[in-house]
C-alpha atoms as a PDB file:
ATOM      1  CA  UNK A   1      15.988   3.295 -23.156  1.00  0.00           C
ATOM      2  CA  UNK A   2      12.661   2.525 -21.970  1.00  0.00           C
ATOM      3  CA  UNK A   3      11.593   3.455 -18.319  1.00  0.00           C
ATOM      4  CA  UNK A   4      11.601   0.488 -15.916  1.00  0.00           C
ATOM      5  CA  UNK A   5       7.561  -0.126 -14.802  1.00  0.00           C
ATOM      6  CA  UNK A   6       7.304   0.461 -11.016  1.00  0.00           C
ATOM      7  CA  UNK A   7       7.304  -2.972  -9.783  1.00  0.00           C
ATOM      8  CA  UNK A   8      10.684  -3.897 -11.791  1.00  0.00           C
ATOM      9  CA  UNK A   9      12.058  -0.550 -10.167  1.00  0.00           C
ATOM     10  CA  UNK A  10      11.449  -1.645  -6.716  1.00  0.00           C
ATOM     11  CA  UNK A  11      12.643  -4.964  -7.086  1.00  0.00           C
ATOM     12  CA  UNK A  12      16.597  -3.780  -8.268  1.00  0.00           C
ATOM     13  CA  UNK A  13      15.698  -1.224  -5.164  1.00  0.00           C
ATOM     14  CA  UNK A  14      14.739  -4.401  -2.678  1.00  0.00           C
ATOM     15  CA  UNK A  15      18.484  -5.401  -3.325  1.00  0.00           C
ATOM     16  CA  UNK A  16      20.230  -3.385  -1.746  1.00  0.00           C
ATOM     17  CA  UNK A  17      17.975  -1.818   0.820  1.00  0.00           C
ATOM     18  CA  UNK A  18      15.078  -3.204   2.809  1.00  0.00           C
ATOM     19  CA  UNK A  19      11.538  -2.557   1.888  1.00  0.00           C
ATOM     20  CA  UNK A  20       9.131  -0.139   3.886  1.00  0.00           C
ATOM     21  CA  UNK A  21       6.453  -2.166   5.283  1.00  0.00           C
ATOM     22  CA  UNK A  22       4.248   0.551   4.513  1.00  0.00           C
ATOM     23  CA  UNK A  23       5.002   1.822   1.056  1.00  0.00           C
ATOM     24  CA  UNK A  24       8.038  -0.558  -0.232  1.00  0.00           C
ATOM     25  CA  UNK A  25       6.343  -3.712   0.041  1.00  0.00           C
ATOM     26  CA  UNK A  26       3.645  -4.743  -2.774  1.00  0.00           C
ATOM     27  CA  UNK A  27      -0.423  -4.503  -1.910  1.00  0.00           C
ATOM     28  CA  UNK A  28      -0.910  -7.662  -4.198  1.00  0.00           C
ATOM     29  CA  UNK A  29      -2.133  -8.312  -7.678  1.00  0.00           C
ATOM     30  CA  UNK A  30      -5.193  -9.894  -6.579  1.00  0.00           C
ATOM     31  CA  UNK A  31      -6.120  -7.176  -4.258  1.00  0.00           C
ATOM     32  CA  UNK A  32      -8.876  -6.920  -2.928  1.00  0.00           C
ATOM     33  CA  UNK A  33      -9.909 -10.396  -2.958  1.00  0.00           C
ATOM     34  CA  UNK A  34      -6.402 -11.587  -1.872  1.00  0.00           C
ATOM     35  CA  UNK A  35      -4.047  -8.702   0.155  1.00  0.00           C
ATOM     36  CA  UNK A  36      -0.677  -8.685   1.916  1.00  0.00           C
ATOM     37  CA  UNK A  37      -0.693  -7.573   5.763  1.00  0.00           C
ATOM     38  CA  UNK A  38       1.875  -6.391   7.817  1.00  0.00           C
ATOM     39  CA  UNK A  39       1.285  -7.753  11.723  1.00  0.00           C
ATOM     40  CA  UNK A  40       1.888  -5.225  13.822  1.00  0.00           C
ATOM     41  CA  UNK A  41       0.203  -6.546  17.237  1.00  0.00           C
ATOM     42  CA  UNK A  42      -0.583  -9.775  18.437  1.00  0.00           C
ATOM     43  CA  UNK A  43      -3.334 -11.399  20.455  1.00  0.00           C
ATOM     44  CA  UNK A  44      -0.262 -12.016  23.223  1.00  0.00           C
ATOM     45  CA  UNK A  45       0.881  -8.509  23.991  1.00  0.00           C
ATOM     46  CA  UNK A  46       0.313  -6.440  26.730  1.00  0.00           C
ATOM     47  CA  UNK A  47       1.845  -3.029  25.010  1.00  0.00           C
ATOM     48  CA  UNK A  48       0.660  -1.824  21.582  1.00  0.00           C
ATOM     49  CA  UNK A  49       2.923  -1.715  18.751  1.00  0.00           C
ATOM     50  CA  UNK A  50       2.425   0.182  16.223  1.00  0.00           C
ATOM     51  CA  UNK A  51       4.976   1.373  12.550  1.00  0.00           C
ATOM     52  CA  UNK A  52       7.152   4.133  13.090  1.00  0.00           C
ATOM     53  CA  UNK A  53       6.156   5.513   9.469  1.00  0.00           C
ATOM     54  CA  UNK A  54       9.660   7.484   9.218  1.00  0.00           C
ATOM     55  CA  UNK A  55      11.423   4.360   9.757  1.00  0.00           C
ATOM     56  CA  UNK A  56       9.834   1.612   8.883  1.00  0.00           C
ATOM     57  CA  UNK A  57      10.797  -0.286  12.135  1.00  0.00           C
ATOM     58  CA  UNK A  58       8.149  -0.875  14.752  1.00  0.00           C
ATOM     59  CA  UNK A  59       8.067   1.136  17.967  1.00  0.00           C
ATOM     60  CA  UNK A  60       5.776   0.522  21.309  1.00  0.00           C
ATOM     61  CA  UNK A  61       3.028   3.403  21.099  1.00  0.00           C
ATOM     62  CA  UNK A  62       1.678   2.839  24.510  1.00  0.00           C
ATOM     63  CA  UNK A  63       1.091  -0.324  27.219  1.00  0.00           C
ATOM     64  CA  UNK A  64      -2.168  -1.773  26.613  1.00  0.00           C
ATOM     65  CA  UNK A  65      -4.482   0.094  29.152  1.00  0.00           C
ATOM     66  CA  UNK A  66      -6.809  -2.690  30.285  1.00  0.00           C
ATOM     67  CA  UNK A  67      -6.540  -6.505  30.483  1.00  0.00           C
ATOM     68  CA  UNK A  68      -8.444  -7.022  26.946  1.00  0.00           C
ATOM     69  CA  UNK A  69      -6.340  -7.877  24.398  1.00  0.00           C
ATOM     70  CA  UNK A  70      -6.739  -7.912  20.596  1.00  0.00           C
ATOM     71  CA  UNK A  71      -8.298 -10.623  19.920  1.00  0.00           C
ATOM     72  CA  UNK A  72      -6.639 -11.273  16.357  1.00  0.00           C
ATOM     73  CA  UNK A  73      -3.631 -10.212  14.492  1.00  0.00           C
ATOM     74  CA  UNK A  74      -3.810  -7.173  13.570  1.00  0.00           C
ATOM     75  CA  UNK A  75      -2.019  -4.830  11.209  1.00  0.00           C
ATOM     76  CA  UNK A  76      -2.346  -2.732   8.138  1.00  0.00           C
ATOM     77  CA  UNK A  77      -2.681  -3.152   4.154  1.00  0.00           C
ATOM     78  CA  UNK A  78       0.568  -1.617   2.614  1.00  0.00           C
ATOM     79  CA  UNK A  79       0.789   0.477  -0.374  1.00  0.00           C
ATOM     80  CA  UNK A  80      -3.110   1.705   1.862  1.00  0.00           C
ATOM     81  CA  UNK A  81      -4.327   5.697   2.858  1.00  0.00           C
ATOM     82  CA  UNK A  82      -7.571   6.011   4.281  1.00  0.00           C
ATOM     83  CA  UNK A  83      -7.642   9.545   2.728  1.00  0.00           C
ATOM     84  CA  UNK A  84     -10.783  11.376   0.548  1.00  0.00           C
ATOM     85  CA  UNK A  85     -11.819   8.273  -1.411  1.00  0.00           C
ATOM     86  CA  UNK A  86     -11.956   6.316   1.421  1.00  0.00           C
ATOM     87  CA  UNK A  87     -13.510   9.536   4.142  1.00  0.00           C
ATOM     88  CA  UNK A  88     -16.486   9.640   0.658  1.00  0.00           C
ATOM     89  CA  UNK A  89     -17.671   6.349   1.524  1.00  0.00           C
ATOM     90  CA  UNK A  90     -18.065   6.540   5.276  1.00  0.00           C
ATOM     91  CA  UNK A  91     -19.770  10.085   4.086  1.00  0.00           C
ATOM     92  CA  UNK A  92     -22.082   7.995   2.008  1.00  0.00           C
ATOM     93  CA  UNK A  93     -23.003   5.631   4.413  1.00  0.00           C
ATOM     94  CA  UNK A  94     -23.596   7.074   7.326  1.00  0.00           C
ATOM     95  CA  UNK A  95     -25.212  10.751   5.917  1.00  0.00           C
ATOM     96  CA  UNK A  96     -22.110  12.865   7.950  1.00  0.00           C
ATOM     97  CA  UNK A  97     -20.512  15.413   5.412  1.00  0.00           C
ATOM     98  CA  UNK A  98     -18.112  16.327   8.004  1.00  0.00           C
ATOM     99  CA  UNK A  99     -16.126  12.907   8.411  1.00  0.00           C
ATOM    100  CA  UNK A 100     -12.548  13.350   6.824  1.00  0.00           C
ATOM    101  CA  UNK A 101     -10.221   9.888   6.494  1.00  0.00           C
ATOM    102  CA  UNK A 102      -7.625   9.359   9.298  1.00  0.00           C
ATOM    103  CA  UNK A 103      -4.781   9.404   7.020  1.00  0.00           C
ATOM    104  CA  UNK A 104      -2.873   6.073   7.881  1.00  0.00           C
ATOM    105  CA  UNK A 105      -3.063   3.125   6.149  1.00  0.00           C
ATOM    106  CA  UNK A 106      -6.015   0.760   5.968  1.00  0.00           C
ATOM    107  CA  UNK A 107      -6.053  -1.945   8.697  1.00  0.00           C
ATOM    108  CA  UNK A 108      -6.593  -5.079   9.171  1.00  0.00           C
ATOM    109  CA  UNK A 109      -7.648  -8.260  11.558  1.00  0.00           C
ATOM    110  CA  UNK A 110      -6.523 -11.483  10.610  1.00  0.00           C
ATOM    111  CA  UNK A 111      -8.118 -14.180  12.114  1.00  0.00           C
ATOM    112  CA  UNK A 112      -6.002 -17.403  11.785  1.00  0.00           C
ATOM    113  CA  UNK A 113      -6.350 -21.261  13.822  1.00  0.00           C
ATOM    114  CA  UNK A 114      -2.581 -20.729  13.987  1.00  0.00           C
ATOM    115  CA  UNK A 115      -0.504 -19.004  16.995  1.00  0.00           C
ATOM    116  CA  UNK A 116       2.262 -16.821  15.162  1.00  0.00           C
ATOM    117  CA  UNK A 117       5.024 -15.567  17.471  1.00  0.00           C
ATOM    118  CA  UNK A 118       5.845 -12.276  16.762  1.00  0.00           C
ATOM    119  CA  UNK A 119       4.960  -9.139  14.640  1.00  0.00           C
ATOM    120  CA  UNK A 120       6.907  -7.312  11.908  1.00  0.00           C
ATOM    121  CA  UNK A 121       5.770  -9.799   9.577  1.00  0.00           C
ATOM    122  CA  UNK A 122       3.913 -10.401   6.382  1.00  0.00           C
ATOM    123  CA  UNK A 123       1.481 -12.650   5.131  1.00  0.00           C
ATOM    124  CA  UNK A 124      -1.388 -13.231   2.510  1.00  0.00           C
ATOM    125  CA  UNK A 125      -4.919 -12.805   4.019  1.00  0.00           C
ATOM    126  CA  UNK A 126      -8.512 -12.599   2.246  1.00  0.00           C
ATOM    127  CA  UNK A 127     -11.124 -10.042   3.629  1.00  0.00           C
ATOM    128  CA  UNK A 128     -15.123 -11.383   4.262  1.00  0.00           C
ATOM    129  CA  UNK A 129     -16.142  -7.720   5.581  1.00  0.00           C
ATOM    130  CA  UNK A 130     -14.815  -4.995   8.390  1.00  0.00           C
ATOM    131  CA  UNK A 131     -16.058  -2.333  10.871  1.00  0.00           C
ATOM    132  CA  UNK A 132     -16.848   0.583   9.886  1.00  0.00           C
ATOM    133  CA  UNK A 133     -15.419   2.581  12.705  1.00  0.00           C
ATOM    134  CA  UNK A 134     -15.871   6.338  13.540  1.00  0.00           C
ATOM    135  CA  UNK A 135     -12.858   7.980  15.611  1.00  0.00           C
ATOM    136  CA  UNK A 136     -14.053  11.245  16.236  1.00  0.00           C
ATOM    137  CA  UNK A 137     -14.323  12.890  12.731  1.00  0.00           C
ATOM    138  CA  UNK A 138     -12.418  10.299  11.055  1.00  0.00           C
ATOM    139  CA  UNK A 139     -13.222   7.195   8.898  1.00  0.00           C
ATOM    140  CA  UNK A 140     -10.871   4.199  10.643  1.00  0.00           C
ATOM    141  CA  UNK A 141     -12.441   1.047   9.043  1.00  0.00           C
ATOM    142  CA  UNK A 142     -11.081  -2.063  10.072  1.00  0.00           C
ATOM    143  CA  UNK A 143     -10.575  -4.783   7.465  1.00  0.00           C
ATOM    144  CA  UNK A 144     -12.085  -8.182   8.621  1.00  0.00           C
ATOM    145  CA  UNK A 145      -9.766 -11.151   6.758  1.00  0.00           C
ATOM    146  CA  UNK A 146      -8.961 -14.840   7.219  1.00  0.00           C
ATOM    147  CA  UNK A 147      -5.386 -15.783   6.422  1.00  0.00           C
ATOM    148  CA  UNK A 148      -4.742 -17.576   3.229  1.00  0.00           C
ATOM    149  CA  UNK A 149      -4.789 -21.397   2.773  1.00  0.00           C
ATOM    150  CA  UNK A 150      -6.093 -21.271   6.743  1.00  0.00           C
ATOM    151  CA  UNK A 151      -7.166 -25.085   7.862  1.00  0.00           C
ATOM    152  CA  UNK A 152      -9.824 -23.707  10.265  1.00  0.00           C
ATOM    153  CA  UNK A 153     -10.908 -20.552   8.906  1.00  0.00           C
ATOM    154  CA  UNK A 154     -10.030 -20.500   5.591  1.00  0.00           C
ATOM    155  CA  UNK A 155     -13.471 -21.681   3.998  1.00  0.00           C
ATOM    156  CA  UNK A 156     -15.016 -18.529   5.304  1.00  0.00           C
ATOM    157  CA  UNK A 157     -15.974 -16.418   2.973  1.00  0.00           C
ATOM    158  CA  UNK A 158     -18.480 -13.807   4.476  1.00  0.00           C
ATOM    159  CA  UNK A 159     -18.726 -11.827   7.692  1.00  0.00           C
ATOM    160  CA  UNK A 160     -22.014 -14.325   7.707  1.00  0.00           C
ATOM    161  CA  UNK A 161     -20.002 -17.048   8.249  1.00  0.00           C
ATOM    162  CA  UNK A 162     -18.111 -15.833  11.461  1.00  0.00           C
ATOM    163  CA  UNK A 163     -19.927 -16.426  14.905  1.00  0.00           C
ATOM    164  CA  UNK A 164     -21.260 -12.849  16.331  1.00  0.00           C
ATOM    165  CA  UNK A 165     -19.792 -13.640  19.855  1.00  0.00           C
ATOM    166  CA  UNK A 166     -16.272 -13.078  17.440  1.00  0.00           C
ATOM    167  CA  UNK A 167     -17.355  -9.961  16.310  1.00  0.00           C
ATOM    168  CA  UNK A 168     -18.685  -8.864  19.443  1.00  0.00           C
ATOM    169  CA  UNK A 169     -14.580  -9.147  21.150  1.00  0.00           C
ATOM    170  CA  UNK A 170     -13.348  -7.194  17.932  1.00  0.00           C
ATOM    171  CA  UNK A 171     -15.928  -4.834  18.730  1.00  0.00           C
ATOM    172  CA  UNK A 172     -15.301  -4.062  21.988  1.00  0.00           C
ATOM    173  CA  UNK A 173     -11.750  -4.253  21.728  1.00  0.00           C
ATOM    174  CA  UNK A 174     -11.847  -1.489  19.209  1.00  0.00           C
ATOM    175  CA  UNK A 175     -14.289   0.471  21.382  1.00  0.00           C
ATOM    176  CA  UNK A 176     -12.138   0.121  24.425  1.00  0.00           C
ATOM    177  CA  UNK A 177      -8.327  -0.147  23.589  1.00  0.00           C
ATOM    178  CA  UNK A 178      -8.366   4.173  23.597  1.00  0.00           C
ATOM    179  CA  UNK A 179      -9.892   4.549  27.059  1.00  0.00           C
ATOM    180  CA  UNK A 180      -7.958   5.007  30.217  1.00  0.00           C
ATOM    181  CA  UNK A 181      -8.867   4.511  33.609  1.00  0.00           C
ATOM    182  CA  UNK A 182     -11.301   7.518  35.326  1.00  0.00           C
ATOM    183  CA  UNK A 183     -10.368   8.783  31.907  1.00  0.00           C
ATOM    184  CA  UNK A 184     -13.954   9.735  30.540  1.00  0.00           C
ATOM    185  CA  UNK A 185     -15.284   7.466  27.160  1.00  0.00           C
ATOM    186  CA  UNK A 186     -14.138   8.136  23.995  1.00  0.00           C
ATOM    187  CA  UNK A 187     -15.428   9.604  20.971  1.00  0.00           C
ATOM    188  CA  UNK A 188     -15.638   6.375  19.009  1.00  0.00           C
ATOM    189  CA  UNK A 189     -18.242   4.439  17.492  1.00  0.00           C
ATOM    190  CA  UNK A 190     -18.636   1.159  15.049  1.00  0.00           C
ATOM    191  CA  UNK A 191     -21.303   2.323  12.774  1.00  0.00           C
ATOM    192  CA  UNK A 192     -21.998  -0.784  11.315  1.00  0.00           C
ATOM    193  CA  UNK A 193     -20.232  -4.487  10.764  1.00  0.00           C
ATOM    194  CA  UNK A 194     -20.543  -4.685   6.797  1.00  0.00           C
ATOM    195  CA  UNK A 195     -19.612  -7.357   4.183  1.00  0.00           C
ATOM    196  CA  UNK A 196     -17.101  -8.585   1.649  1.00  0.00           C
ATOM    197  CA  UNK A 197     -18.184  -6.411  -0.956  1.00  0.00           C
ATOM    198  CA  UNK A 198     -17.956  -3.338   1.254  1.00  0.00           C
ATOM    199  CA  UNK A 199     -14.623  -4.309   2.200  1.00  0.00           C
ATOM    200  CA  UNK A 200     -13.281  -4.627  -0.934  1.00  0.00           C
ATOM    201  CA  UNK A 201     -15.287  -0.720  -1.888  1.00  0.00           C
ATOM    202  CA  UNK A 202     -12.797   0.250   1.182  1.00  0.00           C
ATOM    203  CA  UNK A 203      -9.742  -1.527   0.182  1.00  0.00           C
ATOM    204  CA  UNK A 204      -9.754  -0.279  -3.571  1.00  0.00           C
ATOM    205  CA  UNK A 205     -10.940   3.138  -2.251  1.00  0.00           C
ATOM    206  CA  UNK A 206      -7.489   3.316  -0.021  1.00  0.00           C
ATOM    207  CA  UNK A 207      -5.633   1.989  -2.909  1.00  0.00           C
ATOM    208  CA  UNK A 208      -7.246   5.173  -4.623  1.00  0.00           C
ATOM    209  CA  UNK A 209      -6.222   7.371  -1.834  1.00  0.00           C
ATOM    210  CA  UNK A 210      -2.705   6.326  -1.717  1.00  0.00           C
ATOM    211  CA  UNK A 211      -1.822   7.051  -5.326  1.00  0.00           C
ATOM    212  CA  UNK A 212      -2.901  10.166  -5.034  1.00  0.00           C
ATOM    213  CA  UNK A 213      -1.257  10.996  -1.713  1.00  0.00           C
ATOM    214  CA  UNK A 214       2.299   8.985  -2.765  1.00  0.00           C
ATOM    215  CA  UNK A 215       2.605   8.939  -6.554  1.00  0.00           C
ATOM    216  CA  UNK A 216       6.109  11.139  -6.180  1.00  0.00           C
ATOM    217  CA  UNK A 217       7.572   7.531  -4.852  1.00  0.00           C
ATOM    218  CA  UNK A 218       6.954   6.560  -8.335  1.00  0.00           C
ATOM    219  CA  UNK A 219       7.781   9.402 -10.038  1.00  0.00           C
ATOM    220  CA  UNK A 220      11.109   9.661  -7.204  1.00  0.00           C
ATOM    221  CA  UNK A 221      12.363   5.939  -8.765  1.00  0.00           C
ATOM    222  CA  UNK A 222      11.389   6.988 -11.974  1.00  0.00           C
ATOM    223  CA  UNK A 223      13.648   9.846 -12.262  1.00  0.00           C
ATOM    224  CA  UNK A 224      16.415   8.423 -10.406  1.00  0.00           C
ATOM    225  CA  UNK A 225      16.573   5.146 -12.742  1.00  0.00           C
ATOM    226  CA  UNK A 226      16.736   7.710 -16.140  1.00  0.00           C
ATOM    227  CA  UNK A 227      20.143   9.284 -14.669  1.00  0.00           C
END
């Protein structure tokens, strides 16, 4: 009998359990031009949420420690690892050998004209560029996307074509949202504010990364589906 390809096996899987937002639901095949992302937070809460990775239900990591909020949607890639492909680039870039990848998924802004709800949910975005963000020692870019089929937004296709005053709040969000009160400053930094093309280096990169951190799902489905 021939072996089942992987996206057939997780689709008799899907059946009967739910997916893993992380590593159970599908990237996309017309990543990275066109990606799924999984909402975790939203520009309306006050506490950050974050994916319990065990789980795969979402869990409040800590109250939001100042009045800014995120300014976007915001989320992760699944089926993402920002692991040694990903670490190589920032390497590249910025000329630090020492700068390792922060081994969670890839994330992601979405900016949309439309107010969605609540998290734990999926849609289609495309990326037009990211932040290349420094956390400590560790690569944690953040994807830059409009969401699909977007009324407003969805002709951009560019970080050109996004006003710098919207940059600015995703920078300082991201530059803040770690500090706490009489706490001291952080050891984060936004090295630069790159392009579509660089995006999609990162997003393909962490595509890389996760294969070679999770190919024993794969190989997991595969053996269970020959019994």
């Amino acid at each position: 009998m021939e072996n089942p390809s992987f996206e057939e096996m997780w689709k008799k899987v899907r059946l009967i359990l739910k997916a893993h937002p992380w590593h159970g639901v599908y990237v996309g095949k017309h990543s990275p031009a066109i990606v799924t992302a999984f909402i975790e937070i939203l520009p309306t809460d006050t506490v950050k949420y974050e994916l319990d990775k065990q789980t795969g239900y979402i869990k409040i990591d800590r109250p939001q420690l100042y009045s800014n909020i995120c300014p976007t949607p915001y989320g992760f890639i699944p089926q993402t690892f920002c692991g040694d492909e990903v670490a190589k680039i920032c390497q590249r870039v910025t000329g630090r050998p020492d700068i390792k990848g922060d081994n969670d998924p890839l994330d992601i802004c979405v900016i949309t004209e439309k107010v969605i709800t609540h998290n734990d949910v999926l849609l289609q975005a495309e990326p037009i560029g990211g932040l290349r963000m420094i956390d400590g020692n560790e690569a944690d870019d953040k994807i830059i996307a409009v969401m699909q089929k977007d009324n407003i937004f969805g002709g951009w296709d560019d970080i050109e074509d996004m006003p710098a005053h919207m940059i600015e709040r995703l920078r300082h969000y991201f530059l803040t949202y770690k500090e706490a009160p009489g706490g001291g400053k952080k050891n984060c930094e936004i090295y630069e504010v790159y392009g579509r093309e660089k995006a999609y280096e990162v997003i393909d990169a962490s595509q890389k990364d996760y294969l070679a951190k999770y190919e024993y799902l794969n190989n997991l489905l595969l053996n269970n589906f020959k019994k």
